[in-house]
PDB file of N, CA and C in Angstrom:
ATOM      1  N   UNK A   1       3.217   1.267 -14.644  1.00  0.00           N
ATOM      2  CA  UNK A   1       2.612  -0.012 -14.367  1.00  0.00           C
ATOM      3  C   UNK A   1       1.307   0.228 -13.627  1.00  0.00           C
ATOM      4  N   UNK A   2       0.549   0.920 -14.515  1.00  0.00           N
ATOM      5  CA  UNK A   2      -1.113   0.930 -13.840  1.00  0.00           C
ATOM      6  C   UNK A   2      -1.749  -0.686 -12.840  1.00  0.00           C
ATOM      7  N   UNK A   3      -2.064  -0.036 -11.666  1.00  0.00           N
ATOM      8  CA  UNK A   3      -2.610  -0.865 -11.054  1.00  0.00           C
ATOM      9  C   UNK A   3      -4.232  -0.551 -11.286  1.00  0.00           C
ATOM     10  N   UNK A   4      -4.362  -2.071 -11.285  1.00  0.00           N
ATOM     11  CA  UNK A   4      -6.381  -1.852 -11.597  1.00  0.00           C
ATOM     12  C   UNK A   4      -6.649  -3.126 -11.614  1.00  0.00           C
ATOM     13  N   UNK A   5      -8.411  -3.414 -12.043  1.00  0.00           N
ATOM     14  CA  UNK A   5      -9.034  -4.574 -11.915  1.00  0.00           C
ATOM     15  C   UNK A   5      -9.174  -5.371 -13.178  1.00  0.00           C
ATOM     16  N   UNK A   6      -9.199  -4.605 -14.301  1.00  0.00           N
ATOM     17  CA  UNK A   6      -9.185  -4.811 -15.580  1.00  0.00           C
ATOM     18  C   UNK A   6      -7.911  -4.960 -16.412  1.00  0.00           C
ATOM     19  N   UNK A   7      -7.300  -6.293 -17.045  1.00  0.00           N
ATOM     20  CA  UNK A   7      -6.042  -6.743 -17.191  1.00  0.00           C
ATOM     21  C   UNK A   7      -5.629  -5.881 -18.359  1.00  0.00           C
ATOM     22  N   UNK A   8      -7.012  -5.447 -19.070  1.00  0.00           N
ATOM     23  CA  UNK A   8      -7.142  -4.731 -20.660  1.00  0.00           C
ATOM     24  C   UNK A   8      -6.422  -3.492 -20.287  1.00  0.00           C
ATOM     25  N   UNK A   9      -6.393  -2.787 -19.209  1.00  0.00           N
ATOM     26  CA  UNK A   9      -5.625  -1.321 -18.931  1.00  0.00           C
ATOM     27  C   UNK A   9      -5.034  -1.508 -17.458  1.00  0.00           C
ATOM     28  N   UNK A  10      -4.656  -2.230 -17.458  1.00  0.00           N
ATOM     29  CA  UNK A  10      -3.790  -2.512 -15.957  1.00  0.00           C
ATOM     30  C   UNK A  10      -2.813  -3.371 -16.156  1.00  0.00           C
ATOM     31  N   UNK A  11      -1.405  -3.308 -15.877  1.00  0.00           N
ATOM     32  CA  UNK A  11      -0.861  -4.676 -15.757  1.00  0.00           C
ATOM     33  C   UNK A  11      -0.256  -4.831 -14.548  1.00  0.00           C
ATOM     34  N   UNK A  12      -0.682  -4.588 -13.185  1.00  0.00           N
ATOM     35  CA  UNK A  12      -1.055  -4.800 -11.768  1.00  0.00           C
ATOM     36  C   UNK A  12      -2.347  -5.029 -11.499  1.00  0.00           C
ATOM     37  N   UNK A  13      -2.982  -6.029 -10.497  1.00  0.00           N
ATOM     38  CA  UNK A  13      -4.257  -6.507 -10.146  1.00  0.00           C
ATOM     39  C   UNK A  13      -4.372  -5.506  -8.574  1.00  0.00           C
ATOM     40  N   UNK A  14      -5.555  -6.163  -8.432  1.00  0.00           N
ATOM     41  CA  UNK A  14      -5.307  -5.147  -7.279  1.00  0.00           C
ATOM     42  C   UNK A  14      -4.673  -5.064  -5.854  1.00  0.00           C
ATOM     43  N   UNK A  15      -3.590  -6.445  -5.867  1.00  0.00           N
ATOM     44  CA  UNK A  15      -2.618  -6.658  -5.151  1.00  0.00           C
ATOM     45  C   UNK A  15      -1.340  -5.887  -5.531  1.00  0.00           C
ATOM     46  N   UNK A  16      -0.950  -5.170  -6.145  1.00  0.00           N
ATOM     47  CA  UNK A  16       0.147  -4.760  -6.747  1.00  0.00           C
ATOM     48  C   UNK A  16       1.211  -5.456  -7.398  1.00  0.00           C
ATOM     49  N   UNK A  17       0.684  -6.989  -7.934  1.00  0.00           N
ATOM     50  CA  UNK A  17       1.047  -8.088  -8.796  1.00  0.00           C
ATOM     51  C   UNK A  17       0.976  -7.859  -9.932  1.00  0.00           C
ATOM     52  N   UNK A  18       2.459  -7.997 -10.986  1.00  0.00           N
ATOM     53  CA  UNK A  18       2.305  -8.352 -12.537  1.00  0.00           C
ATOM     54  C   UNK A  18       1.476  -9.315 -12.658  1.00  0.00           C
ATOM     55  N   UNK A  19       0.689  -8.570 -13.699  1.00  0.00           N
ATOM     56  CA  UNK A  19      -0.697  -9.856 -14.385  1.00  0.00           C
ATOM     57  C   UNK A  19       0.588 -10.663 -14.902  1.00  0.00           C
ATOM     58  N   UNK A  20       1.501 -10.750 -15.616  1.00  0.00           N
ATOM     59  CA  UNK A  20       2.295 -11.800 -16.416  1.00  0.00           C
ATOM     60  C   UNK A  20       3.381 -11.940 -16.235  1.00  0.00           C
ATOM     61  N   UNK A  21       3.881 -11.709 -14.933  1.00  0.00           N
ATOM     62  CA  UNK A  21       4.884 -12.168 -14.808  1.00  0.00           C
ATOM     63  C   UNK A  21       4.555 -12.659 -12.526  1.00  0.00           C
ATOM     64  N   UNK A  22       4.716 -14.062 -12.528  1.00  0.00           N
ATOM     65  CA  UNK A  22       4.739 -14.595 -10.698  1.00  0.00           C
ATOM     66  C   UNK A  22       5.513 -13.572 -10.322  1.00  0.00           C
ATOM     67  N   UNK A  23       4.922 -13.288  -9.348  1.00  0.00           N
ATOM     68  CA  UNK A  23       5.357 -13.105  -7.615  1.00  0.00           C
ATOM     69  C   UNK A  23       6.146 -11.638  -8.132  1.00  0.00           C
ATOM     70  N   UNK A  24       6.481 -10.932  -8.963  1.00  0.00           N
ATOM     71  CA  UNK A  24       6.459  -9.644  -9.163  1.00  0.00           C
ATOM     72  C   UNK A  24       5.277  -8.652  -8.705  1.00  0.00           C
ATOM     73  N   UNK A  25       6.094  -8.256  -7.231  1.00  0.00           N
ATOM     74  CA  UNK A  25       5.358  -6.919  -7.130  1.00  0.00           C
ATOM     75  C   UNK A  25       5.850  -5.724  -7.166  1.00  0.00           C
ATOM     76  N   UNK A  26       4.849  -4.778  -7.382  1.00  0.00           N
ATOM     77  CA  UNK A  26       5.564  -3.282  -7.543  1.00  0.00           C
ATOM     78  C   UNK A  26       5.000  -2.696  -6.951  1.00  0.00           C
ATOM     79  N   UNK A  27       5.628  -1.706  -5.786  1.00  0.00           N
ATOM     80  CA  UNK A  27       5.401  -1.086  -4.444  1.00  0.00           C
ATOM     81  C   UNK A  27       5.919   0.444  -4.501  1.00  0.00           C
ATOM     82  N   UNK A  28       6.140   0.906  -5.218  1.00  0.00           N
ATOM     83  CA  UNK A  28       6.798   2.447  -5.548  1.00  0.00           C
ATOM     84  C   UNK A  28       6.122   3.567  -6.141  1.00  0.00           C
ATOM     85  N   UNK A  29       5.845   4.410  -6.613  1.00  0.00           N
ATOM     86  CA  UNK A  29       4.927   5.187  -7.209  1.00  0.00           C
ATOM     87  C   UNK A  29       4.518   4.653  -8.534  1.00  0.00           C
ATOM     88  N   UNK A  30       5.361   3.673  -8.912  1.00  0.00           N
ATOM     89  CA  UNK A  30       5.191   3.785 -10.643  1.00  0.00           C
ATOM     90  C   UNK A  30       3.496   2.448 -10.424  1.00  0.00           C
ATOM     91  N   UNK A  31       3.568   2.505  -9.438  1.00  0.00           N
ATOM     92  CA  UNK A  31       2.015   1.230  -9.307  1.00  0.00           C
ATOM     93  C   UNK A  31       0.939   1.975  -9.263  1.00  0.00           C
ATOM     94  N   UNK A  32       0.822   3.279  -9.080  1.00  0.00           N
ATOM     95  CA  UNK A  32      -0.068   3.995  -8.669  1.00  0.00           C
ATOM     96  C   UNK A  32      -1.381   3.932 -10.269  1.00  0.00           C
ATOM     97  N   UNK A  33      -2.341   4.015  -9.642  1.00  0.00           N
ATOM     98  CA  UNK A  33      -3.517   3.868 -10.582  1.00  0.00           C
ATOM     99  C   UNK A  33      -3.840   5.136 -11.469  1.00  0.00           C
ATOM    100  N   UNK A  34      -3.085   6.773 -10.803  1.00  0.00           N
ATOM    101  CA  UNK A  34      -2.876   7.746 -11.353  1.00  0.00           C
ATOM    102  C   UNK A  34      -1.754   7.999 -11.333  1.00  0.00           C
ATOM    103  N   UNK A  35      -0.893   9.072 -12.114  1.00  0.00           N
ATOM    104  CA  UNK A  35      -0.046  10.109 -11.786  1.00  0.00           C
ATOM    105  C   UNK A  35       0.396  11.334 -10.951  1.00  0.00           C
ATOM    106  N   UNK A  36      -0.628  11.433 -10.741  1.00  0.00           N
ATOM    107  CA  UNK A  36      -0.450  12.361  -9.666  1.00  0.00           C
ATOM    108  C   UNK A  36      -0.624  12.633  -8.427  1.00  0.00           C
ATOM    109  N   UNK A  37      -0.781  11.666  -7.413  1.00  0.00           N
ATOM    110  CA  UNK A  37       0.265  11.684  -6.097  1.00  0.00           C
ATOM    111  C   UNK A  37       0.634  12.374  -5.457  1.00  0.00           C
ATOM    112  N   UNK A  38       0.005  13.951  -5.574  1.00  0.00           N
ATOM    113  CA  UNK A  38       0.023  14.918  -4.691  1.00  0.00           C
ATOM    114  C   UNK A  38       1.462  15.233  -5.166  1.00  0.00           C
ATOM    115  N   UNK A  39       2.030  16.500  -4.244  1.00  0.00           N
ATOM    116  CA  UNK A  39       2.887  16.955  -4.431  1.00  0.00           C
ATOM    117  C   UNK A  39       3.772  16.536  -3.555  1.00  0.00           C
ATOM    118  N   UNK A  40       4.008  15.947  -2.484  1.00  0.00           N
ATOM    119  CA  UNK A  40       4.657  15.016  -2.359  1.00  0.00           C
ATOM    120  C   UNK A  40       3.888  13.743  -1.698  1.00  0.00           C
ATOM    121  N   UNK A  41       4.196  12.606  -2.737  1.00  0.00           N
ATOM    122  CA  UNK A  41       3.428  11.315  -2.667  1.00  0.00           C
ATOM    123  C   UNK A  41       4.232  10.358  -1.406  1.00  0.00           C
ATOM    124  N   UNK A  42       5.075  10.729  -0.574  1.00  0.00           N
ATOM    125  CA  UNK A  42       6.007   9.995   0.268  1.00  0.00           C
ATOM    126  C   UNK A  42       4.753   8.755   1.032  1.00  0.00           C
ATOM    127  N   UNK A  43       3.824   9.791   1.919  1.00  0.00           N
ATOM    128  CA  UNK A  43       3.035   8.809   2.996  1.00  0.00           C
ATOM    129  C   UNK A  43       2.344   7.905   1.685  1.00  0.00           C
ATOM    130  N   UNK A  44       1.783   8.294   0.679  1.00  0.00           N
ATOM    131  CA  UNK A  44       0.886   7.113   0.050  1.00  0.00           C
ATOM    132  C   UNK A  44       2.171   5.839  -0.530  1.00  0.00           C
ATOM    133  N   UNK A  45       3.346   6.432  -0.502  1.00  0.00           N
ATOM    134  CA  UNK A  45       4.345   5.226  -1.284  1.00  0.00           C
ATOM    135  C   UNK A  45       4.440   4.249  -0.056  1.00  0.00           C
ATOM    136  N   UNK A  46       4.287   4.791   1.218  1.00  0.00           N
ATOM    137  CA  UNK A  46       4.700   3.800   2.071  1.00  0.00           C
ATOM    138  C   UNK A  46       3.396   3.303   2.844  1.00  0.00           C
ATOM    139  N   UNK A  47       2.163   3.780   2.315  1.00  0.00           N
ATOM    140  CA  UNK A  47       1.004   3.230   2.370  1.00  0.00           C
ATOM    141  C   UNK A  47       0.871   1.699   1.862  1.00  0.00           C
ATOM    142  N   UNK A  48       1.149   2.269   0.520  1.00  0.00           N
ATOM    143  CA  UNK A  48       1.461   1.051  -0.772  1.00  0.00           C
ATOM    144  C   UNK A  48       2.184   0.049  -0.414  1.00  0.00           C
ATOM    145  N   UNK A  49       3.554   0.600   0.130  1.00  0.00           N
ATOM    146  CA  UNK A  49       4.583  -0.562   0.390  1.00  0.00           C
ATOM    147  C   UNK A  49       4.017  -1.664   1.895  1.00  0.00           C
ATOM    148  N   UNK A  50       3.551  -0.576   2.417  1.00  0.00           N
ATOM    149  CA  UNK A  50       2.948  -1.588   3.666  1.00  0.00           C
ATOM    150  C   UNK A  50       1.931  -2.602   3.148  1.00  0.00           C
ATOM    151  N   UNK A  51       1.000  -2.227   2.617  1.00  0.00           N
ATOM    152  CA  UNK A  51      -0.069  -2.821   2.122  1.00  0.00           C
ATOM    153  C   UNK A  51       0.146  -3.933   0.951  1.00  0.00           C
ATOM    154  N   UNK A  52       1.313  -3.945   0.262  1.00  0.00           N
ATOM    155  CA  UNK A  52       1.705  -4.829  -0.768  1.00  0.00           C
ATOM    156  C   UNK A  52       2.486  -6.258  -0.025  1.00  0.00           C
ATOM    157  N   UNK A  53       3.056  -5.502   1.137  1.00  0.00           N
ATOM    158  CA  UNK A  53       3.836  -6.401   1.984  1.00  0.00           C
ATOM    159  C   UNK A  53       2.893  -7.756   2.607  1.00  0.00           C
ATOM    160  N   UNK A  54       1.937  -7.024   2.938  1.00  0.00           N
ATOM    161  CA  UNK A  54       1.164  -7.985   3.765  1.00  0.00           C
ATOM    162  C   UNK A  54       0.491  -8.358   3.063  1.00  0.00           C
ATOM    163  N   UNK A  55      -0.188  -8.285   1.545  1.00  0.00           N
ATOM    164  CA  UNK A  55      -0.858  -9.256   0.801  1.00  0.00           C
ATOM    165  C   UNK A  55       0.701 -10.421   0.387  1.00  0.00           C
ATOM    166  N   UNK A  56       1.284  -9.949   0.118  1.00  0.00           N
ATOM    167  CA  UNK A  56       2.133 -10.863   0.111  1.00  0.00           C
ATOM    168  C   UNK A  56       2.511 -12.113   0.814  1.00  0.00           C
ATOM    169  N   UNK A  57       2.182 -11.439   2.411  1.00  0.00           N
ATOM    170  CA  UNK A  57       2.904 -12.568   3.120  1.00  0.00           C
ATOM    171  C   UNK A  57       1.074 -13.159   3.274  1.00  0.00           C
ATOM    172  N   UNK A  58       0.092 -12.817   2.839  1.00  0.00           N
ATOM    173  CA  UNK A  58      -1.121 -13.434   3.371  1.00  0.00           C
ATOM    174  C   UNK A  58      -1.024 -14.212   2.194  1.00  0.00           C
ATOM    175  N   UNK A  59      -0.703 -14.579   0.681  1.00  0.00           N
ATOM    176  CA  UNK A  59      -0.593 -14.851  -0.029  1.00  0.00           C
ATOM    177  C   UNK A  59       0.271 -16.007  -0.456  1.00  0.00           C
ATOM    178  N   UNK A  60       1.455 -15.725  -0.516  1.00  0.00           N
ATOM    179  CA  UNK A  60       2.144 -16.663  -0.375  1.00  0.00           C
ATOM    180  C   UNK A  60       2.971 -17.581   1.130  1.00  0.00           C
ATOM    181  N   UNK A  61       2.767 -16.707   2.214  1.00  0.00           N
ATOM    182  CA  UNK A  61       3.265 -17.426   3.619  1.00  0.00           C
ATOM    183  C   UNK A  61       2.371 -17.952   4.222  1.00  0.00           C
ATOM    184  N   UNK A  62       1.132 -18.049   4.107  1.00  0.00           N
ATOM    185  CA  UNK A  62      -0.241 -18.254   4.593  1.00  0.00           C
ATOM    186  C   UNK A  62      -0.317 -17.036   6.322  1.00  0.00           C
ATOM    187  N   UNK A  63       0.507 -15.963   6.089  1.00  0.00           N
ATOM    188  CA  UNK A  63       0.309 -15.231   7.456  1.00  0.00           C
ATOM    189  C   UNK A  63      -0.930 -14.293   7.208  1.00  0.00           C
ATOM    190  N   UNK A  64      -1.202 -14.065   8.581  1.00  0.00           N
ATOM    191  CA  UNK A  64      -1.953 -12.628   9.123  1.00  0.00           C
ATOM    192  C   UNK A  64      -2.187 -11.276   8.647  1.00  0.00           C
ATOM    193  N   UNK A  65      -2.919 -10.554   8.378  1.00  0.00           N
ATOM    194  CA  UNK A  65      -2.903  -9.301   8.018  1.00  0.00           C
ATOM    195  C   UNK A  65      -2.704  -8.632   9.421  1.00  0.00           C
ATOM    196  N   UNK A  66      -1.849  -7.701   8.855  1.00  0.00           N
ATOM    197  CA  UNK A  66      -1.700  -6.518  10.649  1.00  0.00           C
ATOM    198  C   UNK A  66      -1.920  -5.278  10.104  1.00  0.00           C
ATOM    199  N   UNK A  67      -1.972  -4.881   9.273  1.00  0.00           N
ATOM    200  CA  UNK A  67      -2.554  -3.394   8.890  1.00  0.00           C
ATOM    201  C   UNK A  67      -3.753  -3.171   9.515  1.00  0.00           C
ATOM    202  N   UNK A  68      -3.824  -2.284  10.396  1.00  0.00           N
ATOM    203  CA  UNK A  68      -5.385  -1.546  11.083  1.00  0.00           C
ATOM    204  C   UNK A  68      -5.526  -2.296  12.167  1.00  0.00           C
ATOM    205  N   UNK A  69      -4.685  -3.758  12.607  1.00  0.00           N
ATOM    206  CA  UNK A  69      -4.326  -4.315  13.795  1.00  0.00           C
ATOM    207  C   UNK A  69      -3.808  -3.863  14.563  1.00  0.00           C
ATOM    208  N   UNK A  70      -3.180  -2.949  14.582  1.00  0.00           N
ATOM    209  CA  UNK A  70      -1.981  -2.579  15.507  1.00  0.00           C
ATOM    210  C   UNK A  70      -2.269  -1.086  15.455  1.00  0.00           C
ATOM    211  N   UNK A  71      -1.880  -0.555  16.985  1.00  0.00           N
ATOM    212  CA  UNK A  71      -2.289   1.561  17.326  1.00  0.00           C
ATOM    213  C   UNK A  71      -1.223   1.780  16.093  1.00  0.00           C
ATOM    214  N   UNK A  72      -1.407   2.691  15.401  1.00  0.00           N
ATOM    215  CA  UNK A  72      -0.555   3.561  14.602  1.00  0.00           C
ATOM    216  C   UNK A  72      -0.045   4.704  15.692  1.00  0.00           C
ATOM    217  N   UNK A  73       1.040   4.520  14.917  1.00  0.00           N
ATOM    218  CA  UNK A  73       2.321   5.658  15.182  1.00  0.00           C
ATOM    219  C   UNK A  73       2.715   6.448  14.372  1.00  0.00           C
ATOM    220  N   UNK A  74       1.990   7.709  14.051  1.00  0.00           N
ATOM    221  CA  UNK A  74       2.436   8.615  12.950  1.00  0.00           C
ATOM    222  C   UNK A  74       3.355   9.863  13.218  1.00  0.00           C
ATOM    223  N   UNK A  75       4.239   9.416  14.250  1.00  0.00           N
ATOM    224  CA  UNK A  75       5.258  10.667  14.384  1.00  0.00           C
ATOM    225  C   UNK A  75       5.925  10.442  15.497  1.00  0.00           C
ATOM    226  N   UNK A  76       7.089  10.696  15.384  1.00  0.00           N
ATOM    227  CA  UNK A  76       7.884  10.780  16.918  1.00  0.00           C
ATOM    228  C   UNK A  76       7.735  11.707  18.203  1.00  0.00           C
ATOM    229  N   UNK A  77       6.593  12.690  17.033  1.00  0.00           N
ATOM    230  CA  UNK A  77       6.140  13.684  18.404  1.00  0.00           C
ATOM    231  C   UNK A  77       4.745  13.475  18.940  1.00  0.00           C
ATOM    232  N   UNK A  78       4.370  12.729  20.123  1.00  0.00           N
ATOM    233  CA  UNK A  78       3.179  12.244  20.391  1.00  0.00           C
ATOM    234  C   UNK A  78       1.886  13.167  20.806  1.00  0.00           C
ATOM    235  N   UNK A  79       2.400  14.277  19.781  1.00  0.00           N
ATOM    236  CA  UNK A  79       1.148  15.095  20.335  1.00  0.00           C
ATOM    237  C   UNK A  79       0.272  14.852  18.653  1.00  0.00           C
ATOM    238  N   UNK A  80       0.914  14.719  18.074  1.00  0.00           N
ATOM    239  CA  UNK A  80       0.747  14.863  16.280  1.00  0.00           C
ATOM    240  C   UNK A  80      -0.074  12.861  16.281  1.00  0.00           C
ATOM    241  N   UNK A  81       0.868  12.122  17.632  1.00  0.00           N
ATOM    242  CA  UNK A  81      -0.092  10.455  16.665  1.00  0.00           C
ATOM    243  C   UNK A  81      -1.088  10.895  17.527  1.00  0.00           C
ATOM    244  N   UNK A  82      -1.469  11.717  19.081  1.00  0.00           N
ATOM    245  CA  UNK A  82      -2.546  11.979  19.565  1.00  0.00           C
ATOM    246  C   UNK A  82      -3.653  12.317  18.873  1.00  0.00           C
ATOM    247  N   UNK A  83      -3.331  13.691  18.006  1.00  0.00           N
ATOM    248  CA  UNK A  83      -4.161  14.036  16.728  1.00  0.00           C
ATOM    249  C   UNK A  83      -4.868  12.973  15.478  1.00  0.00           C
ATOM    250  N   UNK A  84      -4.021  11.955  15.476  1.00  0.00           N
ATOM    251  CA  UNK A  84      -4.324  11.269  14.538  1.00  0.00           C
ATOM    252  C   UNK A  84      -5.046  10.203  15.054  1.00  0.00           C
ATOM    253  N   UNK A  85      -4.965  10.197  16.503  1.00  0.00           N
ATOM    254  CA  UNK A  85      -5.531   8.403  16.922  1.00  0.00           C
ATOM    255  C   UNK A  85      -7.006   8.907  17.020  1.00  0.00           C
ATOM    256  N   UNK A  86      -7.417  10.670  17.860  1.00  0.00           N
ATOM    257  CA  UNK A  86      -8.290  11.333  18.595  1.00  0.00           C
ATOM    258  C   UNK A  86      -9.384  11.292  16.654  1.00  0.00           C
ATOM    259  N   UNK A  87      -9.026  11.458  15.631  1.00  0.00           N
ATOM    260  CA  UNK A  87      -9.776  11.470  14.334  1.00  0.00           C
ATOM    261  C   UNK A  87     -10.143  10.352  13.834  1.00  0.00           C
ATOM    262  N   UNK A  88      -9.319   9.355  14.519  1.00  0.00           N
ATOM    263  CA  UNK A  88     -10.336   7.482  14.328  1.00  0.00           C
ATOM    264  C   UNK A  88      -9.557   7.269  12.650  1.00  0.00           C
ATOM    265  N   UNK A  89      -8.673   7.731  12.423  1.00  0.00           N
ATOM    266  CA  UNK A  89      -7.641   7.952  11.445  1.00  0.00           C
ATOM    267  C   UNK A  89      -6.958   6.200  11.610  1.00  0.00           C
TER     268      UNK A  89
END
């Protein structure tokens, strides 16, 4: 289920919405605009899933976006989200 801008080779927009079918979204690897996803695609699936979530609720709940709102937390070991906050990541 190619995600893209063009309905002619995509049938995800660039919300991760079926062009033809409501309120179907797809949040898993199979949305991805390529195949290949690194060797393991885990952080971009839950990139996706975050990011599909909140067009959603900006979409149909009339809520807030919080992605890039809120300090990220990328690990339970705080020397590793130190690394990541210190790169403007």
């Amino acid at each position: 289920m190619r995600m893209g801008s063009d309905p002619a080779d995509s049938m995800l927009d660039a919300n991760a919405e079926a062009r033809f079918v409501d309120r179907l979204f797809i949040s898993s690897n199979s949305a991805l605009a390529n195949g290949l996803g690194g060797p393991n695609p885990t952080l971009t699936s839950q990139a996706l899933a975050t990011r599909t979530a909140e067009k959603i609720v900006e979409k149909y709940f009339d809520g807030e976006p919080w992605v890039g709102a809120e300090t990220p937390v990328s690990s339970i070991d705080d020397k590793v989200t130190q690394a990541v906050l210190d790169r403007g990541l």
